[in-house]
PDB file of N, CA and C in Angstrom:
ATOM      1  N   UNK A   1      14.962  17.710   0.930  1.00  0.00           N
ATOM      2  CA  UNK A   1      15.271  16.460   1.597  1.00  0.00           C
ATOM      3  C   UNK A   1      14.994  15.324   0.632  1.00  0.00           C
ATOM      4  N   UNK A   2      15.940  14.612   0.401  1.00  0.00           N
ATOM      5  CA  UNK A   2      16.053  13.693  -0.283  1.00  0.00           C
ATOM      6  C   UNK A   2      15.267  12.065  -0.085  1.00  0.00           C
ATOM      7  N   UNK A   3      14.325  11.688  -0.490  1.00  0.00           N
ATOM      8  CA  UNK A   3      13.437  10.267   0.296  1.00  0.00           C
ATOM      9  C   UNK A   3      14.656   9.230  -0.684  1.00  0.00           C
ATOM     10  N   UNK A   4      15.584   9.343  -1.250  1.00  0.00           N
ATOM     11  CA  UNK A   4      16.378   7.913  -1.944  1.00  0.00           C
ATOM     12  C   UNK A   4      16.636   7.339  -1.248  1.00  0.00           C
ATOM     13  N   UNK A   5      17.157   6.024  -1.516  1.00  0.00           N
ATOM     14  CA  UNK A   5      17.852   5.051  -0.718  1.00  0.00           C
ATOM     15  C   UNK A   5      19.320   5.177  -0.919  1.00  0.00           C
ATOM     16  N   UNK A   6      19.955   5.249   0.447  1.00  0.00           N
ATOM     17  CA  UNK A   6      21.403   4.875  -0.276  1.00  0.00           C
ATOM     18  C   UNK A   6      22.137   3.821   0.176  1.00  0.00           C
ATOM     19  N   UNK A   7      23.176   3.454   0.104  1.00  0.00           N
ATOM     20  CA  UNK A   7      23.691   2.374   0.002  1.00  0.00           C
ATOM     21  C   UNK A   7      24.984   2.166   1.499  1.00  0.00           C
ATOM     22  N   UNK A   8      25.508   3.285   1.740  1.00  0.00           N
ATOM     23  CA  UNK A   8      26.265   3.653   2.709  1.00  0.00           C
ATOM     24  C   UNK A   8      25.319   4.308   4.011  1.00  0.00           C
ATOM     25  N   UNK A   9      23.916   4.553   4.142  1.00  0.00           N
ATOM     26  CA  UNK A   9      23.527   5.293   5.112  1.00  0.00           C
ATOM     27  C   UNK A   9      23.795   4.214   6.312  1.00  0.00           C
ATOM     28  N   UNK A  10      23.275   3.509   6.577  1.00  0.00           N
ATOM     29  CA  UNK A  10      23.182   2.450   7.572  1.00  0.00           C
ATOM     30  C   UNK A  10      23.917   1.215   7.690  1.00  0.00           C
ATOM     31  N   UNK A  11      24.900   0.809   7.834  1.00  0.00           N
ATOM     32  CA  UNK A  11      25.517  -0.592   7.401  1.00  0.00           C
ATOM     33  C   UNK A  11      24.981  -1.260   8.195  1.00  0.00           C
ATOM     34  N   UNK A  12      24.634  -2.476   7.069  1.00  0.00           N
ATOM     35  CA  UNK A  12      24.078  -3.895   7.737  1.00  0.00           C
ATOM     36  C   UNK A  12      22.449  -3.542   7.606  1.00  0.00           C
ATOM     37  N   UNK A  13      22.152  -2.698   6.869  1.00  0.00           N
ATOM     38  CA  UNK A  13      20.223  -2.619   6.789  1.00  0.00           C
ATOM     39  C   UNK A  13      19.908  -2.254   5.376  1.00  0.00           C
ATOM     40  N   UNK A  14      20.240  -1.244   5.122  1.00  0.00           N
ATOM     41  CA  UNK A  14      20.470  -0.836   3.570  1.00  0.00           C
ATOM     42  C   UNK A  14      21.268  -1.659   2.543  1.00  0.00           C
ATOM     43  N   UNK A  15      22.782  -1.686   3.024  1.00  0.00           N
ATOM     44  CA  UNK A  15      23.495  -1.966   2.438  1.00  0.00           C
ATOM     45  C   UNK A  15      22.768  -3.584   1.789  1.00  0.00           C
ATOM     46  N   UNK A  16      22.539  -4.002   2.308  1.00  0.00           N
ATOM     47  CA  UNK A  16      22.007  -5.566   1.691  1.00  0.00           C
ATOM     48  C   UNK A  16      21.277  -5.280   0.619  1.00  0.00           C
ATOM     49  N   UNK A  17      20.654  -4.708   0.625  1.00  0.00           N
ATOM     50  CA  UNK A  17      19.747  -4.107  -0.502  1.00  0.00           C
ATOM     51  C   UNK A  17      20.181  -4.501  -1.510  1.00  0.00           C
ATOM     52  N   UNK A  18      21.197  -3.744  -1.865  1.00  0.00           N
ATOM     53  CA  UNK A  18      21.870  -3.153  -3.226  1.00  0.00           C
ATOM     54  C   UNK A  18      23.150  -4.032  -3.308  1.00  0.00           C
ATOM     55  N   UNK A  19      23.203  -4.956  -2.273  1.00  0.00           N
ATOM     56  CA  UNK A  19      23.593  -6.680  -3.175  1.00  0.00           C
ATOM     57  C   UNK A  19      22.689  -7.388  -3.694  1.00  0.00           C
ATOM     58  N   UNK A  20      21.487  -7.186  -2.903  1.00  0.00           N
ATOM     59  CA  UNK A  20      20.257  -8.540  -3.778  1.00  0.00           C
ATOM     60  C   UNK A  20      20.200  -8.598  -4.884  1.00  0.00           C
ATOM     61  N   UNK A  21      20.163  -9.792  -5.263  1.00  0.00           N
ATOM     62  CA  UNK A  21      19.718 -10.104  -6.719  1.00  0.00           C
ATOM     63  C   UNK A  21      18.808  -9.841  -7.062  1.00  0.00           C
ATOM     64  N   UNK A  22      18.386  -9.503  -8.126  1.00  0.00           N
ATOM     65  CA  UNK A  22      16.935  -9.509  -8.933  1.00  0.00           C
ATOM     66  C   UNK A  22      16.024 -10.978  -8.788  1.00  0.00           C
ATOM     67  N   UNK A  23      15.206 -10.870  -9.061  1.00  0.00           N
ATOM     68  CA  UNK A  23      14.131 -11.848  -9.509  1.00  0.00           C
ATOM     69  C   UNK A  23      14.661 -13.045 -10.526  1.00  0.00           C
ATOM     70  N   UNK A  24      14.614 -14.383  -9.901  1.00  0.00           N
ATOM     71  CA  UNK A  24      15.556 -15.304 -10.827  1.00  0.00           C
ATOM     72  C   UNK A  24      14.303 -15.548 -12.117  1.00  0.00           C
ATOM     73  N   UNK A  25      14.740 -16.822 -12.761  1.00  0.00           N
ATOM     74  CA  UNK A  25      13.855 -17.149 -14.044  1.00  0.00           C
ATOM     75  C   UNK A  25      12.274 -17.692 -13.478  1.00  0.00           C
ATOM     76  N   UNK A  26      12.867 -18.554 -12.484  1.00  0.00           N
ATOM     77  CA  UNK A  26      11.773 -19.337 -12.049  1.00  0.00           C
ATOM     78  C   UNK A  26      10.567 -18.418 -11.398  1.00  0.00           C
ATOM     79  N   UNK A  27      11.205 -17.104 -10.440  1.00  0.00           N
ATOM     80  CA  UNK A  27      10.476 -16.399 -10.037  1.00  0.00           C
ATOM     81  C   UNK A  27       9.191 -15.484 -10.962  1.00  0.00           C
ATOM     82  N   UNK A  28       9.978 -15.405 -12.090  1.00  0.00           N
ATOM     83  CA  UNK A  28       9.288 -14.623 -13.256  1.00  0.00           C
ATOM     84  C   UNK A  28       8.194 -15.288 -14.181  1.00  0.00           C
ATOM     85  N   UNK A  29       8.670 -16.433 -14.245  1.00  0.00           N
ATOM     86  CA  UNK A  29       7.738 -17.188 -14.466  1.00  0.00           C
ATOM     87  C   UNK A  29       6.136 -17.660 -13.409  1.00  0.00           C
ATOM     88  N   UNK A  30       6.970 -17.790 -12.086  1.00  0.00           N
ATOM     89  CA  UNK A  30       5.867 -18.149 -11.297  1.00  0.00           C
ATOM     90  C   UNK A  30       4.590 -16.669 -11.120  1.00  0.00           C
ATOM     91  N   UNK A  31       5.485 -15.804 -11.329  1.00  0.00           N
ATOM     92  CA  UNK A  31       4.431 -14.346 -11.924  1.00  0.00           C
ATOM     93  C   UNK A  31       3.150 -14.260 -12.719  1.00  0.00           C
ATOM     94  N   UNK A  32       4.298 -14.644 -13.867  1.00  0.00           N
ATOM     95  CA  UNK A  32       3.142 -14.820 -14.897  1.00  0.00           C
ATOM     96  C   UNK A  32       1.869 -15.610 -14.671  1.00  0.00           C
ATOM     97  N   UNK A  33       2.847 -17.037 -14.189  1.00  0.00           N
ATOM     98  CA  UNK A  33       1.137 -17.976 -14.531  1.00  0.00           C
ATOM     99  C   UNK A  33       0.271 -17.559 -13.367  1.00  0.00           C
ATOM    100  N   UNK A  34       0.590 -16.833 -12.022  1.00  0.00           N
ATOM    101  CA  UNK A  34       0.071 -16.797 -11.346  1.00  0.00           C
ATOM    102  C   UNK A  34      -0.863 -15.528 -11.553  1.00  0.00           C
ATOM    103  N   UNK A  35      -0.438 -14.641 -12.360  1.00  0.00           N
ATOM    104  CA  UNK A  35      -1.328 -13.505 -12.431  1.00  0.00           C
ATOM    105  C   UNK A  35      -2.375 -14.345 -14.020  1.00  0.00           C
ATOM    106  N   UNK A  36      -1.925 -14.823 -14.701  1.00  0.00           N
ATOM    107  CA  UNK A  36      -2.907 -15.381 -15.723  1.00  0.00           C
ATOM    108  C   UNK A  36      -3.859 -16.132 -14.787  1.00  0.00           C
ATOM    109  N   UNK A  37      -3.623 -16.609 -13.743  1.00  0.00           N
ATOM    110  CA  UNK A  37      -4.219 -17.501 -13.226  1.00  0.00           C
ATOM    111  C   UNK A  37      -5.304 -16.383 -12.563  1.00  0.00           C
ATOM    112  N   UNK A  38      -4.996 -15.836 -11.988  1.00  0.00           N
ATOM    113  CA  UNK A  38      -5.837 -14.629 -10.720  1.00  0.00           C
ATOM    114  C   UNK A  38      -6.845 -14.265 -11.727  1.00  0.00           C
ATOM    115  N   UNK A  39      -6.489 -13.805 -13.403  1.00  0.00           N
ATOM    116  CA  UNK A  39      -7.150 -13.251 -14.059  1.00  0.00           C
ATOM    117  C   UNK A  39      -8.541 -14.047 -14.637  1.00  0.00           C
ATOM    118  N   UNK A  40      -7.851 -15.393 -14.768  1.00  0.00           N
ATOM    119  CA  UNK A  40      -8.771 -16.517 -15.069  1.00  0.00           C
ATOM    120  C   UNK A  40     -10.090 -16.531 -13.898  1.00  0.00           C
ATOM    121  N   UNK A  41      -9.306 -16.491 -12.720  1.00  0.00           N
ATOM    122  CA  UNK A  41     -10.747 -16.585 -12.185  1.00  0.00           C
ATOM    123  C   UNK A  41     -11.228 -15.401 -11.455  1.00  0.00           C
ATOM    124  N   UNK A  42     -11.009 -14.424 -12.157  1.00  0.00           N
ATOM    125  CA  UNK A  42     -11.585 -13.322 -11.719  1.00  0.00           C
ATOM    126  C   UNK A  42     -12.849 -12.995 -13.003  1.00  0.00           C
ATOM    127  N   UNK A  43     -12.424 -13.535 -14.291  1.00  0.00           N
ATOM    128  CA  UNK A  43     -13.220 -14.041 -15.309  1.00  0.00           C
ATOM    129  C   UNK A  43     -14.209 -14.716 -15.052  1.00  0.00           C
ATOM    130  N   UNK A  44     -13.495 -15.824 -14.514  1.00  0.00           N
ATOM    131  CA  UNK A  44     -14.844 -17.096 -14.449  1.00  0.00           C
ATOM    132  C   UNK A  44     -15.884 -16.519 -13.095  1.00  0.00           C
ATOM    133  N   UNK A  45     -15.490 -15.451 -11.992  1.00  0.00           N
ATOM    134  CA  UNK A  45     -16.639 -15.812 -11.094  1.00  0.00           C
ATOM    135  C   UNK A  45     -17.440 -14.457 -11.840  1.00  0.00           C
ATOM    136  N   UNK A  46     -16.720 -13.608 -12.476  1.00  0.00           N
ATOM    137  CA  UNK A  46     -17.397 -12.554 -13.166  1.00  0.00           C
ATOM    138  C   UNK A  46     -18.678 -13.026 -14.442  1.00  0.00           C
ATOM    139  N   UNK A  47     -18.260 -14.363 -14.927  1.00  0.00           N
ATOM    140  CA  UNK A  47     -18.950 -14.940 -15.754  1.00  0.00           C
ATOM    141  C   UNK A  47     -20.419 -15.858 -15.382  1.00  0.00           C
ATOM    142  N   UNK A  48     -20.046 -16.512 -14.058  1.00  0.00           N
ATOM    143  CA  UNK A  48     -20.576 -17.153 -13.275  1.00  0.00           C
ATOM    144  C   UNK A  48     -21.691 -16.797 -12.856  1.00  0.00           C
ATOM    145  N   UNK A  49     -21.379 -15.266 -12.077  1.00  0.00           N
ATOM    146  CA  UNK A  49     -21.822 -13.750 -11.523  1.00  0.00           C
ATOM    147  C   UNK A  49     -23.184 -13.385 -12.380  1.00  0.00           C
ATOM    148  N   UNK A  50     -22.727 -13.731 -13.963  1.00  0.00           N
ATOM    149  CA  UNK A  50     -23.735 -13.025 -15.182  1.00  0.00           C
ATOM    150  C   UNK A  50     -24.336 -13.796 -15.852  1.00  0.00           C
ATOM    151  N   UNK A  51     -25.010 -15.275 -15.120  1.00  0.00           N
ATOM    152  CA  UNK A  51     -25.702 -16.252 -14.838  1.00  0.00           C
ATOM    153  C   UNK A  51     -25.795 -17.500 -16.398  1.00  0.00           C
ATOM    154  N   UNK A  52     -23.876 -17.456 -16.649  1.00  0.00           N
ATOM    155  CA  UNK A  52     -23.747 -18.583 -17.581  1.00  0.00           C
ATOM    156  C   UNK A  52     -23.140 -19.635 -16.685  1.00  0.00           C
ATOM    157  N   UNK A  53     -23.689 -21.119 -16.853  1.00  0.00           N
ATOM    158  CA  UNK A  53     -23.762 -22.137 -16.591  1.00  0.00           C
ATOM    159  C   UNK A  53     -22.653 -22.391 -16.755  1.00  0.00           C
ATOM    160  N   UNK A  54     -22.609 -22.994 -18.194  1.00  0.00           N
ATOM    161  CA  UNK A  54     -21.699 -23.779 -18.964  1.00  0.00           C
ATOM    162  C   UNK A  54     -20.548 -23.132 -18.972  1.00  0.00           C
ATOM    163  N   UNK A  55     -19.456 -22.948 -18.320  1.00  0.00           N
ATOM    164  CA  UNK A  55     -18.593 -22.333 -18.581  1.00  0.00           C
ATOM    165  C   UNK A  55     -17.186 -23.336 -19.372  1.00  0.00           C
ATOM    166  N   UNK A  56     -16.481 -22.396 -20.234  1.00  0.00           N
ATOM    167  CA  UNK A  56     -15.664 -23.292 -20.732  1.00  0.00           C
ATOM    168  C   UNK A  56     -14.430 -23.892 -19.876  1.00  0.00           C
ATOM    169  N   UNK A  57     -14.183 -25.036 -20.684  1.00  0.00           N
ATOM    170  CA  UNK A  57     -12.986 -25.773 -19.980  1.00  0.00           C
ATOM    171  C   UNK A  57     -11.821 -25.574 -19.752  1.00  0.00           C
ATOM    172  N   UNK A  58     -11.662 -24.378 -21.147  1.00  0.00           N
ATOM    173  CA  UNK A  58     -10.183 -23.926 -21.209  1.00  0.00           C
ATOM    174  C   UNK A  58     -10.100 -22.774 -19.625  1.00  0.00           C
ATOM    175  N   UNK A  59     -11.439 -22.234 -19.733  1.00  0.00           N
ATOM    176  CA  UNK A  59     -11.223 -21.523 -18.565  1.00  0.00           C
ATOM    177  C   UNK A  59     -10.885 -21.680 -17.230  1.00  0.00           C
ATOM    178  N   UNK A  60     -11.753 -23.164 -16.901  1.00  0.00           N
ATOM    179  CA  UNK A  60     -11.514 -23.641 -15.621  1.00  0.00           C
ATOM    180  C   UNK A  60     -10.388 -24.193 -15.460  1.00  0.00           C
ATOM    181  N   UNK A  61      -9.319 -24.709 -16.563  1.00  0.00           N
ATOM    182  CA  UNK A  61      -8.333 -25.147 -16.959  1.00  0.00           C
ATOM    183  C   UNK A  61      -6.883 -23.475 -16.676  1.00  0.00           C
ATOM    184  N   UNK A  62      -7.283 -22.608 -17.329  1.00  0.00           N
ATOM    185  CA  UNK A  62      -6.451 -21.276 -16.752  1.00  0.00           C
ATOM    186  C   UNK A  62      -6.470 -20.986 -15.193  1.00  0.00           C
ATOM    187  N   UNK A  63      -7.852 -21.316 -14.857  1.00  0.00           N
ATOM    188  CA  UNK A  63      -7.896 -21.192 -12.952  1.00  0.00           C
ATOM    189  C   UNK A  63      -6.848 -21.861 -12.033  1.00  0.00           C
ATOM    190  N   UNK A  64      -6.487 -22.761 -12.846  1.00  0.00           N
ATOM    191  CA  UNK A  64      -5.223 -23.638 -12.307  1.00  0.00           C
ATOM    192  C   UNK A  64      -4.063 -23.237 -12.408  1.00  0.00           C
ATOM    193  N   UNK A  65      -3.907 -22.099 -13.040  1.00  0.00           N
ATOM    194  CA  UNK A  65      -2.694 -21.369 -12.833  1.00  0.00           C
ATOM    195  C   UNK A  65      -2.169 -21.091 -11.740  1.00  0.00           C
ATOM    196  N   UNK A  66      -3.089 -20.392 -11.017  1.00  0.00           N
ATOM    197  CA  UNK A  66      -2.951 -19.417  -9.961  1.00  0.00           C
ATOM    198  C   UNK A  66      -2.248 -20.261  -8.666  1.00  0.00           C
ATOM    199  N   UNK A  67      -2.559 -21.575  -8.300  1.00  0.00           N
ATOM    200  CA  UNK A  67      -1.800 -22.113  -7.480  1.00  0.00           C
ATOM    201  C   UNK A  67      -0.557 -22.859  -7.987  1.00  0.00           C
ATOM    202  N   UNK A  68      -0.908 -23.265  -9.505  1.00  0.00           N
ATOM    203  CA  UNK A  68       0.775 -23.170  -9.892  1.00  0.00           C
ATOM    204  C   UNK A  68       2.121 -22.545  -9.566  1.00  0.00           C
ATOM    205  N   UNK A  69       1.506 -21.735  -9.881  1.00  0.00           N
ATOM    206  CA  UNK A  69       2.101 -19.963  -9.819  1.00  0.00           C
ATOM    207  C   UNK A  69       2.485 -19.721  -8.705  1.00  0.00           C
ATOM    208  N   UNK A  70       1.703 -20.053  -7.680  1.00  0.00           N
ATOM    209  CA  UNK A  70       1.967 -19.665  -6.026  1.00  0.00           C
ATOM    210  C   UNK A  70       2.734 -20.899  -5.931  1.00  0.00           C
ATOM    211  N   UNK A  71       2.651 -22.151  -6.139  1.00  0.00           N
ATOM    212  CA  UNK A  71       3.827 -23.256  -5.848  1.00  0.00           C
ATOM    213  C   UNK A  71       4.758 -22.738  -6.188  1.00  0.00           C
ATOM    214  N   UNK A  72       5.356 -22.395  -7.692  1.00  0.00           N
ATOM    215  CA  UNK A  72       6.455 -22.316  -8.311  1.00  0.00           C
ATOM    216  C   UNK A  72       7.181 -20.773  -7.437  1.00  0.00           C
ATOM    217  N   UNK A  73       6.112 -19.571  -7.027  1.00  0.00           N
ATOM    218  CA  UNK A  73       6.701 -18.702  -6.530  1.00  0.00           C
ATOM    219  C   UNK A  73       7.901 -18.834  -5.201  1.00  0.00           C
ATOM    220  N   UNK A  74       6.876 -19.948  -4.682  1.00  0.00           N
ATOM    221  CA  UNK A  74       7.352 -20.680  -2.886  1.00  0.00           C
ATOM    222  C   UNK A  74       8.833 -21.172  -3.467  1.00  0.00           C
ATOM    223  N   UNK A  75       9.164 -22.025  -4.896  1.00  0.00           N
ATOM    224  CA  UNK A  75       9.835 -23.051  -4.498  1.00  0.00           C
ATOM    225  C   UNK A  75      11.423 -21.658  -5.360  1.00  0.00           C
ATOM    226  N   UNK A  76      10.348 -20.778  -5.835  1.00  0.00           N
ATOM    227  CA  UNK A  76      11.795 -19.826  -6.302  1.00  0.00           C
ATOM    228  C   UNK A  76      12.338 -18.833  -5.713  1.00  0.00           C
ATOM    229  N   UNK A  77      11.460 -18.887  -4.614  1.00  0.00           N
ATOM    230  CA  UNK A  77      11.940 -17.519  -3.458  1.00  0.00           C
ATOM    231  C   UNK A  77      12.987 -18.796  -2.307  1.00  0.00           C
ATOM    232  N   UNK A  78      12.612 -19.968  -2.195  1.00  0.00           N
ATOM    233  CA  UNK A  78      13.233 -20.848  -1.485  1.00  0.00           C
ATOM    234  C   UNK A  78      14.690 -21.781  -1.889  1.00  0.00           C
ATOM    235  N   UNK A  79      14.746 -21.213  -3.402  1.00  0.00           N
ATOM    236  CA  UNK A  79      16.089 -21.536  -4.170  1.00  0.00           C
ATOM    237  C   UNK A  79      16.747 -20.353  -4.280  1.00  0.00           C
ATOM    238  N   UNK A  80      16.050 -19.440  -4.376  1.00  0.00           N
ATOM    239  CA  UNK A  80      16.797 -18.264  -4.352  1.00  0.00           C
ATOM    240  C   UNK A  80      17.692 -17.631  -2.861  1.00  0.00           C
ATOM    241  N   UNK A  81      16.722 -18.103  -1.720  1.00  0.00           N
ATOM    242  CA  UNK A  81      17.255 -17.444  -0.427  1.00  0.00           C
ATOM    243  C   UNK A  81      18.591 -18.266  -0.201  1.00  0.00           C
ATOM    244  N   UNK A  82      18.692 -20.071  -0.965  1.00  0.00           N
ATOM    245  CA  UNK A  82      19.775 -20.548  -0.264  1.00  0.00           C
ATOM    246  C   UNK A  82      20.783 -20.011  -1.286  1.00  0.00           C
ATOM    247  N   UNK A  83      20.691 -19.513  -2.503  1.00  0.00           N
ATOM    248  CA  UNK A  83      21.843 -19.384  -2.928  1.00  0.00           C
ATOM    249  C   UNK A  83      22.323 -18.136  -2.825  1.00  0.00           C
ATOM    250  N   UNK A  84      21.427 -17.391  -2.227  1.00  0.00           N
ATOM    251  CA  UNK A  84      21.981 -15.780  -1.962  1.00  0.00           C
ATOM    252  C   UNK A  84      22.662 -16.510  -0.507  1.00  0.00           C
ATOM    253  N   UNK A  85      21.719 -16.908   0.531  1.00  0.00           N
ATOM    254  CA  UNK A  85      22.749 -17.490   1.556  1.00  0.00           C
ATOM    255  C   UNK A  85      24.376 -18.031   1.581  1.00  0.00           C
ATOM    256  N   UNK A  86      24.355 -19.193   0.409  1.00  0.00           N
ATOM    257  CA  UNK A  86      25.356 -19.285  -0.027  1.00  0.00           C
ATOM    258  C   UNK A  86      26.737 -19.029  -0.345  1.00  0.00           C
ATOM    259  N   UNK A  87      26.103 -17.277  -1.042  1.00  0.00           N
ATOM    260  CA  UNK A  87      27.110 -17.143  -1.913  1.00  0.00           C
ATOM    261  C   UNK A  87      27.386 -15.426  -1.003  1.00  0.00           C
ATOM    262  N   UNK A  88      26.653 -15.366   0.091  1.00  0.00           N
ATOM    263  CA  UNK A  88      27.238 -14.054   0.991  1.00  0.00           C
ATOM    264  C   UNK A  88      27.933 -14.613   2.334  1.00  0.00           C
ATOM    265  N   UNK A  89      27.597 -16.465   2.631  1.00  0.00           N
ATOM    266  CA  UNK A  89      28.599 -17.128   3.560  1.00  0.00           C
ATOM    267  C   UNK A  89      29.667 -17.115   2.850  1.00  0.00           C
ATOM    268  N   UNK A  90      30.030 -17.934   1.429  1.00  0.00           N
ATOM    269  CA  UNK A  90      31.570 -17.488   0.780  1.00  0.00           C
ATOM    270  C   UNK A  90      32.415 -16.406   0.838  1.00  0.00           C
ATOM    271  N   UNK A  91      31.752 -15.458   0.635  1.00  0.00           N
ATOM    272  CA  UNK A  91      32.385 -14.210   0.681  1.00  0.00           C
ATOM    273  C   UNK A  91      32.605 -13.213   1.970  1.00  0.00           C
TER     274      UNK A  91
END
């Protein structure tokens, strides 16, 4: 028994699938900084944790990724849905 997906099993549930687009630029990006970001402060409370004070700036400065990252994710999943909307009302 086969667990794949296919493309013809179900119309109108599957089938959408395997029109979606991939992951646009903006989305890939909002990845990155957001996982640099997660990493940053998974650093800093690990650092924090192992009773240094002074922590650097650049670090607390990477912590700011992470809601970057989650903005930019929001605003590329929200450009992305209208133009997939878009462009499956045209057709």
């Amino acid at each position: 028994m086969s667990t794949s997906r296919t493309t013809d099993a179900t119309p109108g549930t599957l089938s959408r699938w395997a029109n979606r687009p991939g992951a646009g630029p903006l989305m890939k990006v909002a990845m990155v900084l957001f996982t640099i970001g997660v990493i940053a402060i998974v650093v800093d409370l690990a650092m924090f944790a192992s009773g240094a004070r002074d922590l650097p700036l650049w670090l607390n400065l990477l912590c700011l990724l992470a809601p970057v990252g989650l903005g930019l994710g929001l605003l590329g999943t929200y450009f992305q849905a209208r133009s997939w909307r878009k462009n499956s009302a045209a057709s």
